[in-house]
Protein backbone atom coordinates (compact mmCIF):
# COMPACT_ATOMS: atom_id res chain seq x y z
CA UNK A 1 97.39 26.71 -134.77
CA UNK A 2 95.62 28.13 -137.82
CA UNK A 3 99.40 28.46 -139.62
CA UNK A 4 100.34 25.19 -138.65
CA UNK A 5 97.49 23.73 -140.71
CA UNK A 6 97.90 25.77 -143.65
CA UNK A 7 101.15 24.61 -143.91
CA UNK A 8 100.52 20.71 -143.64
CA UNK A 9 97.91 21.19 -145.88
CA UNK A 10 100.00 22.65 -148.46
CA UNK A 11 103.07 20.51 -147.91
CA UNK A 12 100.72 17.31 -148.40
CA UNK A 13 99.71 18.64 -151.72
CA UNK A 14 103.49 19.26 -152.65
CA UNK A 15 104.03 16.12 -151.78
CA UNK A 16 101.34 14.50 -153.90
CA UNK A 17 102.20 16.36 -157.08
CA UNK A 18 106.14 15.40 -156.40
CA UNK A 19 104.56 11.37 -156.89
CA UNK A 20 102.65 12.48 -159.68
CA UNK A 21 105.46 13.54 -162.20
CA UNK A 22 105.72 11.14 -165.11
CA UNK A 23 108.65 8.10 -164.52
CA UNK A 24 109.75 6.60 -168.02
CA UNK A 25 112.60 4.06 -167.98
CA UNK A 26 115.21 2.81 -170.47
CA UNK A 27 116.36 -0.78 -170.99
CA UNK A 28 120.07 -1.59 -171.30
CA UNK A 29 121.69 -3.83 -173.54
CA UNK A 30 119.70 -7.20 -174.26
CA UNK A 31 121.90 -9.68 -172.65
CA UNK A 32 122.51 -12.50 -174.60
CA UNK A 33 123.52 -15.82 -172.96
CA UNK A 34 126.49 -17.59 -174.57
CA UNK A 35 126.96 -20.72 -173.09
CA UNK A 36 129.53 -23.24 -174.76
CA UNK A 37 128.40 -26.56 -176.31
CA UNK A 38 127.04 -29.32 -173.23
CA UNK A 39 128.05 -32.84 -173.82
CA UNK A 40 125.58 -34.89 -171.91
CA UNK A 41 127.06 -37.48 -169.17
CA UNK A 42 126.89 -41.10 -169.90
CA UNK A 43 123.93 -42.58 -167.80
CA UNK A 44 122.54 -38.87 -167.43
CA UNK A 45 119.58 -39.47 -165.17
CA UNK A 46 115.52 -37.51 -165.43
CA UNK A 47 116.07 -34.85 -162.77
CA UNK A 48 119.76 -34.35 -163.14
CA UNK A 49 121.07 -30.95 -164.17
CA UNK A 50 123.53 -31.42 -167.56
CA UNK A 51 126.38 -29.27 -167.67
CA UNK A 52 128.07 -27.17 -165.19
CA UNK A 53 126.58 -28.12 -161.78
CA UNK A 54 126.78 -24.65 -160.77
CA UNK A 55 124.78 -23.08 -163.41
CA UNK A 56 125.56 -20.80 -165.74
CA UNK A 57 125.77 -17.23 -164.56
CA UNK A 58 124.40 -13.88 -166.43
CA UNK A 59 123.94 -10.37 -165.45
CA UNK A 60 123.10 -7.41 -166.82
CA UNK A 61 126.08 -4.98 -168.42
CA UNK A 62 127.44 -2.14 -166.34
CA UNK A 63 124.65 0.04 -167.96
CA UNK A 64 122.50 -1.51 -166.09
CA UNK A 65 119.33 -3.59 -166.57
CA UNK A 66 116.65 -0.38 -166.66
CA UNK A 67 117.55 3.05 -165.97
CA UNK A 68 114.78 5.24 -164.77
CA UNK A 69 114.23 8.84 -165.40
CA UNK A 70 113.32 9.10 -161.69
CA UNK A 71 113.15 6.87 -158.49
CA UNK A 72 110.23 4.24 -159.29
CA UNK A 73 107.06 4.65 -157.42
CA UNK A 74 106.19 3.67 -154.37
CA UNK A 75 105.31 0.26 -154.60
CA UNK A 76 105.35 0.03 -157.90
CA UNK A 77 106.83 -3.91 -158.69
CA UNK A 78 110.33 -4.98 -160.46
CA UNK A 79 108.92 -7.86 -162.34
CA UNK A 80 111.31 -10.69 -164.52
CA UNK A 81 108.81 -13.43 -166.34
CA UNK A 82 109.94 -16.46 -168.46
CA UNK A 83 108.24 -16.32 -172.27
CA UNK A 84 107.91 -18.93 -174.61
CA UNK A 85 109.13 -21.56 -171.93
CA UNK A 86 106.10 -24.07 -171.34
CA UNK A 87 106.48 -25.83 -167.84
CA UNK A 88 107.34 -29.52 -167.28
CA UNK A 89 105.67 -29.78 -164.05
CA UNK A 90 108.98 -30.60 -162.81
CA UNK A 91 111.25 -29.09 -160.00
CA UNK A 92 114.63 -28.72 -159.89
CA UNK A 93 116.51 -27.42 -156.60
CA UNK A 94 119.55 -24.93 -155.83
CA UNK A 95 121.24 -22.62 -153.39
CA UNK A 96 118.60 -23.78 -151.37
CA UNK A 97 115.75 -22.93 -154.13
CA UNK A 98 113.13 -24.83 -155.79
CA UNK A 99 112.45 -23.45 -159.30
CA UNK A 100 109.97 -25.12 -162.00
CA UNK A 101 112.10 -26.85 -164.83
CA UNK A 102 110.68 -25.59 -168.55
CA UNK A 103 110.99 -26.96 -171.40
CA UNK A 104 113.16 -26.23 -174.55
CA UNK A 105 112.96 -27.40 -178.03
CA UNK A 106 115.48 -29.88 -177.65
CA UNK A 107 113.82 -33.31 -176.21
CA UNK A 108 114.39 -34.44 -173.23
CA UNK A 109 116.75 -31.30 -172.71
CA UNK A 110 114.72 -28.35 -169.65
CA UNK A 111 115.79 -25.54 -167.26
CA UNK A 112 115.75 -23.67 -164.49
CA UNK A 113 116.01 -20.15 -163.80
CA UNK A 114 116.76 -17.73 -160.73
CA UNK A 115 117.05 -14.39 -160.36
CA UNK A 116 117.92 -11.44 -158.26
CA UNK A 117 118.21 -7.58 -158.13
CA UNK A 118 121.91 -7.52 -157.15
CA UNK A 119 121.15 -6.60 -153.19
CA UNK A 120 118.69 -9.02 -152.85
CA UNK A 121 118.62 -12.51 -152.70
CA UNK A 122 117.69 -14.88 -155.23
CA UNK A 123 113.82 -16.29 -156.26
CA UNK A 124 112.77 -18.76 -158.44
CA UNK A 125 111.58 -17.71 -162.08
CA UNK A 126 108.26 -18.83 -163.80
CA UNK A 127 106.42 -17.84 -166.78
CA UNK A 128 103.76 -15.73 -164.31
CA UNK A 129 106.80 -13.11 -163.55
CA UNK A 130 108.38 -13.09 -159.90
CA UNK A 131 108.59 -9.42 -158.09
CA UNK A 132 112.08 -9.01 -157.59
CA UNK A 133 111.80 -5.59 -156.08
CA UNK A 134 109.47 -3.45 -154.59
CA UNK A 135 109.63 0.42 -154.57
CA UNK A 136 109.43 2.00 -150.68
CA UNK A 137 109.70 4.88 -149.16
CA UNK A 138 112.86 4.13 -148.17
CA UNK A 139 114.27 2.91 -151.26
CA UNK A 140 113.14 3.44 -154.64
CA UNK A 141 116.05 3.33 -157.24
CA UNK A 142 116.77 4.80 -160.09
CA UNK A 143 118.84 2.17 -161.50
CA UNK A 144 118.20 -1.80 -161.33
CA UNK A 145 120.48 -4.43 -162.10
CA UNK A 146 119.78 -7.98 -162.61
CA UNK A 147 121.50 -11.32 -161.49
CA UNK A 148 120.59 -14.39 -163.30
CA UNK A 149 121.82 -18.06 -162.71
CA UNK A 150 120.33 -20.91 -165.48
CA UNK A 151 120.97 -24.62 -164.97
CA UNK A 152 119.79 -27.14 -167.71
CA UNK A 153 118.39 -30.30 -166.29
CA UNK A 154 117.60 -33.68 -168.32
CA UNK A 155 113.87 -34.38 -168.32
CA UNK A 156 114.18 -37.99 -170.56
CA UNK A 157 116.17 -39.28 -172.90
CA UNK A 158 118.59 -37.14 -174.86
CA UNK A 159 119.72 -37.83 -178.60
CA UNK A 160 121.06 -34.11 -178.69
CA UNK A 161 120.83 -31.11 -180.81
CA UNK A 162 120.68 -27.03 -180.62
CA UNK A 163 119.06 -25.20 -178.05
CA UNK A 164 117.35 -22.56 -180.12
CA UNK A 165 118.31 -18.50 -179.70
CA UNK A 166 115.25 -16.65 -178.80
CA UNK A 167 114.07 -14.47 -176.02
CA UNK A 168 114.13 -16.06 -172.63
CA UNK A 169 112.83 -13.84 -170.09
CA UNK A 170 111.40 -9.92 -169.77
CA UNK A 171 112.32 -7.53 -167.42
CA UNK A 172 109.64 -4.93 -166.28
CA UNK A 173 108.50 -2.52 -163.77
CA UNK A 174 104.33 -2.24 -163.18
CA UNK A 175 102.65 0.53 -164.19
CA UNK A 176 105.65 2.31 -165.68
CA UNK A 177 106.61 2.86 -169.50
CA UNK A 178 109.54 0.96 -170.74
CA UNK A 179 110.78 2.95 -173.67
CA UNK A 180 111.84 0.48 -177.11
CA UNK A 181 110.49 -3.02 -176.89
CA UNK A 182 108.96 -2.10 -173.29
CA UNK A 183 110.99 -4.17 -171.34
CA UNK A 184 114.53 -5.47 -170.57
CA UNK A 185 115.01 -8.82 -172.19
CA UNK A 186 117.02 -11.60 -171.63
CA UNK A 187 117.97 -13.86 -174.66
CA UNK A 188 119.23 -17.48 -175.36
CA UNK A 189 122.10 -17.68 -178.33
CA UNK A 190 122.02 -20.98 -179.85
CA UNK A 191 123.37 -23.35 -177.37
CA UNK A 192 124.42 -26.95 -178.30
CA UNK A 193 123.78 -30.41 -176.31
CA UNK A 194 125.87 -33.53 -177.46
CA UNK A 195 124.26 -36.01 -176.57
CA UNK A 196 126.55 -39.12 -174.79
CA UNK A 197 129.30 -40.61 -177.33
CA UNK A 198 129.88 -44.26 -177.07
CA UNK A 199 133.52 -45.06 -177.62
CA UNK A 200 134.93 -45.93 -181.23
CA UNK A 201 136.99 -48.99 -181.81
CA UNK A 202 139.59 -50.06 -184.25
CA UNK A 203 141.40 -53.48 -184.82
CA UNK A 204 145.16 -52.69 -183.97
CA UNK A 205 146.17 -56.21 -185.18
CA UNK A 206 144.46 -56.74 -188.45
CA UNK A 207 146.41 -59.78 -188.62
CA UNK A 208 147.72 -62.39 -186.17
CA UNK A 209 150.20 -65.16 -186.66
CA UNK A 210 150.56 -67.90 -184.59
CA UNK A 211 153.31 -69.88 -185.07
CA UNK A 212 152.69 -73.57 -183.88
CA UNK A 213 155.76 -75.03 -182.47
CA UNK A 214 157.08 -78.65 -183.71
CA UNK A 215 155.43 -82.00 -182.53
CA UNK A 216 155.65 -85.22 -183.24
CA UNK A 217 152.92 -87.92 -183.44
CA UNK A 218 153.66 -89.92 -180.13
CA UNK A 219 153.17 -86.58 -178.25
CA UNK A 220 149.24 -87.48 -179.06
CA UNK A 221 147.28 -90.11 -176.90
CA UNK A 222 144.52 -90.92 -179.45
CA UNK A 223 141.73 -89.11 -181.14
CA UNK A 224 140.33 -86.35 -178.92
CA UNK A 225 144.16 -85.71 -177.32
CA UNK A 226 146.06 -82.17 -177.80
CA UNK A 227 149.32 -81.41 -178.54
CA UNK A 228 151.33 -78.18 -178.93
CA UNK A 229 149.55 -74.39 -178.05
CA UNK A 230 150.72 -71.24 -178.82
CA UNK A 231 148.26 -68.09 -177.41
CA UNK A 232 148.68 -64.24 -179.16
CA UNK A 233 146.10 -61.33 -178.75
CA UNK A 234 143.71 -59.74 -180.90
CA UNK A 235 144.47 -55.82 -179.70
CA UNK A 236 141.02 -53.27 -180.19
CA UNK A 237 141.55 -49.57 -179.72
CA UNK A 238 139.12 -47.69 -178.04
CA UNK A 239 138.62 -43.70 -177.78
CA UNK A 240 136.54 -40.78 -178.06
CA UNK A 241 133.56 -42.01 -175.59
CA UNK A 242 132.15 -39.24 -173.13
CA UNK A 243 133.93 -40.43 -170.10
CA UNK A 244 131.60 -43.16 -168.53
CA UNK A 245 130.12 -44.30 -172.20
CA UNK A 246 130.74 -47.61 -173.02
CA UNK A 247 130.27 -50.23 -176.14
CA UNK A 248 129.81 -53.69 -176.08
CA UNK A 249 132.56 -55.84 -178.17
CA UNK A 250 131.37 -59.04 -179.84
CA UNK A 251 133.96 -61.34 -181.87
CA UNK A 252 133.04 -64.00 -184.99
CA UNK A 253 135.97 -66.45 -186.16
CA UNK A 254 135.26 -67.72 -189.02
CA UNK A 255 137.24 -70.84 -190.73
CA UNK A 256 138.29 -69.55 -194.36
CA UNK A 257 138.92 -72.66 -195.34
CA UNK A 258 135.80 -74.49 -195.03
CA UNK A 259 133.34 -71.26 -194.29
CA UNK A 260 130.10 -73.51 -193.29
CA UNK A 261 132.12 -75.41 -190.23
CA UNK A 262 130.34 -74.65 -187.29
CA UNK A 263 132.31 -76.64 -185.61
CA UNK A 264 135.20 -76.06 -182.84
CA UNK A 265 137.66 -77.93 -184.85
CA UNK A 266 139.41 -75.49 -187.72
CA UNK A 267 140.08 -77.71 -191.07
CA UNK A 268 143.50 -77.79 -192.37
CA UNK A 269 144.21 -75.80 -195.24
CA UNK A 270 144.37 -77.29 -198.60
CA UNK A 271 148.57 -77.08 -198.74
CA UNK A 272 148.92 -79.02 -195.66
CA UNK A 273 150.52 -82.34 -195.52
CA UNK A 274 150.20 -84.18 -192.40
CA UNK A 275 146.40 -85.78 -192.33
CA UNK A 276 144.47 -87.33 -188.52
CA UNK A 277 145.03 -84.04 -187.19
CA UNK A 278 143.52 -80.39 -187.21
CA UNK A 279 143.51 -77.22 -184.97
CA UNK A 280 141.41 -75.88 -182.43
CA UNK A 281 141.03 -72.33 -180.82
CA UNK A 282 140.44 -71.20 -177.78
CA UNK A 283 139.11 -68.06 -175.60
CA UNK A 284 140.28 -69.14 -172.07
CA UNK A 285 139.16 -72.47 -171.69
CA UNK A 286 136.10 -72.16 -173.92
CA UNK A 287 136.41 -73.56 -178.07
CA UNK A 288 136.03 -71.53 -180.06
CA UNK A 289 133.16 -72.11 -182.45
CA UNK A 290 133.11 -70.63 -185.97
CA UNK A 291 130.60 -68.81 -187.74
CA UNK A 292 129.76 -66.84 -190.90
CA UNK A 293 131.55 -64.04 -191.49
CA UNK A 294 129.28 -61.10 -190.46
CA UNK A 295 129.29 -57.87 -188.38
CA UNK A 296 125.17 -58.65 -187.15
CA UNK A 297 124.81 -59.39 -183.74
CA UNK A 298 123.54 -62.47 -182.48
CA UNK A 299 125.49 -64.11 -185.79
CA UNK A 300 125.70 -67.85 -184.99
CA UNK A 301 128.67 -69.09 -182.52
CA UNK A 302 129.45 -64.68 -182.31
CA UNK A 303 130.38 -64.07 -178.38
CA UNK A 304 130.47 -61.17 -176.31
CA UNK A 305 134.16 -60.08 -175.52
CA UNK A 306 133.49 -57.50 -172.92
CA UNK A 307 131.68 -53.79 -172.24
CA UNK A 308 134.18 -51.70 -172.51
CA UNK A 309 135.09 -47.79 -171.98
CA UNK A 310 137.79 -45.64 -173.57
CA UNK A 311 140.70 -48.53 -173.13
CA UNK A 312 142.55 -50.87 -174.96
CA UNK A 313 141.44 -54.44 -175.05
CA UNK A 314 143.01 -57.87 -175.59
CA UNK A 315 141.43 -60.18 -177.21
CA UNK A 316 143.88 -63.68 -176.53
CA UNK A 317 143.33 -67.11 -178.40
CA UNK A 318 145.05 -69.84 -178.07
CA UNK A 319 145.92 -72.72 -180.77
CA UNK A 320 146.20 -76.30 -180.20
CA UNK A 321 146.75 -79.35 -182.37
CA UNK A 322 144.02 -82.19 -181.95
CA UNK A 323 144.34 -85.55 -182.97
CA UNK A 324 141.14 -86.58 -185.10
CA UNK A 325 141.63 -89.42 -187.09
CA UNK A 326 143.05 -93.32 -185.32
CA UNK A 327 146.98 -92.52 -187.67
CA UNK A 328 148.39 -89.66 -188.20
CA UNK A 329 151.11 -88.72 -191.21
CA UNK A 330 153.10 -86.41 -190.54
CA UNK A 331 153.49 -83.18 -192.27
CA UNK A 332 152.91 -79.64 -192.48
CA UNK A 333 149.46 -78.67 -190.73
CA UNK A 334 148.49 -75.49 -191.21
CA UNK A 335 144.98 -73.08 -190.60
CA UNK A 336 143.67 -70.24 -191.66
CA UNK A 337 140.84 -68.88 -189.84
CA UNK A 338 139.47 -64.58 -189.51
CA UNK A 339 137.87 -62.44 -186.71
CA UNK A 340 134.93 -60.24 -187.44
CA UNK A 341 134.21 -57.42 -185.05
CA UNK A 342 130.77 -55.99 -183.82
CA UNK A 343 129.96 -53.58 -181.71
CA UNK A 344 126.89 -52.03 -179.65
């Protein structure tokens, strides 16, 4: 019985000294995340993630994330904590996980981190540091890899810009010395966020004739009747809008002839012969009123042609005669009228 104990007793203290040697561990290579430039949705929503709805995915190299000259210590703690990432307060959720959304220099622009050693599963990441992996008797390793996924979620309204590079996250192990910087890190390259593009449009018909056909004057039934229409479109081109973006179209005729008529009757021009008659246009069934010739919106008798997206979009007016005064000579009768575009 005596020799049992001695043994034990010596055993135990080899045992002790064997937890006592020194454990130093090496960081791999920094990874750096590259993530290609994020154009933001059109009607992006607070609490939405922006880009790739599965996150972006990082890991550490085959090297590994820290390399230890021994197996780490019995519970000694795998640690990976956010820096220089202040929290929004707000949550965003994945895989099942809720993780705090920080902030990043660009407004309105936040993310969300989670992590795992490669056989574990996933946790959420904060600024405090979340224990990824605990060293046990059973398993203490040598070698510890990290799994990252990042998604970037919109926290208000974005106008766009460059996500910063800097440091993102630190990867350390409690109560053991990290040789170089002292811990693993994880770093952002710059990363760029576009914000939504409305569509751009150009005129595709700069200029529109409309040839009025023939009439005579007993096709009129007194001042106020119509004779004669012809109808041709005013064609916009539209492109280059994030897909959902859209611009607002507004349209000012104005009469070149007399430029103050804000009227819905278009004079004659000065060449024209025939006299008790002029011209009218019209957008459906609506006149057409005329106004100053000016891109400002809200310019007087300017209308709203439509919201549109990337498309192309016809614009059609119609041109009438109208009988204005009690005789009318006959003659050439001619207008000249132009379209000023606006857009929002």
């Amino acid at each position: 019985m005596t020799r049992y104990s001695l043994v034990g007793v010596v055993l135990g203290g080899w045992m002790v000294a064997l937890e006592a040697q020194a454990i130093t561990c090496a960081p791999g290579p920094s990874v750096n995340i590259t993530i290609p430039p994020i154009t933001v949705a059109a009607g992006q929503q607070v609490g939405q993630v922006i880009g790739s709805a599965s996150g972006y995915r990082f890991d550490s190299p085959p090297a590994s994330a820290l390399r230890c000259t021994q197996r780490i210590a019995f519970g000694a703690q795998a640690r990976l904590a956010l820096v220089n990432s202040p929290p929004t307060g707000r949550t965003f959720s994945a895989n099942g996980l809720s993780m705090p959304v920080h902030a990043t220099n660009v407004p309105g622009v936040g993310f969300a981190l989670m992590a795992r050693d490669p056989n574990r599963p996933f946790m959420p990441i904060n600024t405090a540091g979340v224990t990824l992996i605990v060293g046990d008797i059973r398993a203490r390793p040598i070698v510890l890899g990290l799994d990252t996924r990042i998604y970037f979620v919109a926290t208000g309204p974005i106008t766009g810009g460059t996500i910063a590079a800097r440091n993102l996250a630190r990867y350390t192990i409690t109560g053991t010395p990290i040789s170089g910087a002292g811990y693993y890190a994880v770093n952002f390259s710059n990363i760029t966020i576009n914000a939504p593009r409305k569509p751009t449009c150009s005129v595709t018909t700069p200029s529109v004739a409309m040839p009025m056909p023939a009439v005579a004057a007993r096709d009129f039934r007194g001042v106020g009747s119509f004779a004669g229409s012809v109808t041709r479109n005013i064609t916009l081109s539209c492109a280059g809008g994030t897909s959902g973006a859209t611009r607002d179209v507004f349209i000012t005729v104005t009469d070149q002839t007399t430029p103050a008529n804000r009227s819905d009757v278009l004079s004659l021009t000065p060449t024209s012969v025939a006299s008790g008659v002029a011209l009218q246009l019209l957008r459906g069934s609506t006149l057409v009123r005329y106004g100053a010739d000016s891109t400002t919106i809200g310019n007087p008798n300017q209308w709203l042609v439509g919201t549109t997206g990337n498309a192309t979009v016809q614009i059609p007016l119609t041109a009438r005669y109208i009988q204005t005064g009690s005789s009318i000579r006959p003659g050439s009768a001619n207008g000249l009228a132009s379209f000023t575009m606006s857009y929002r």
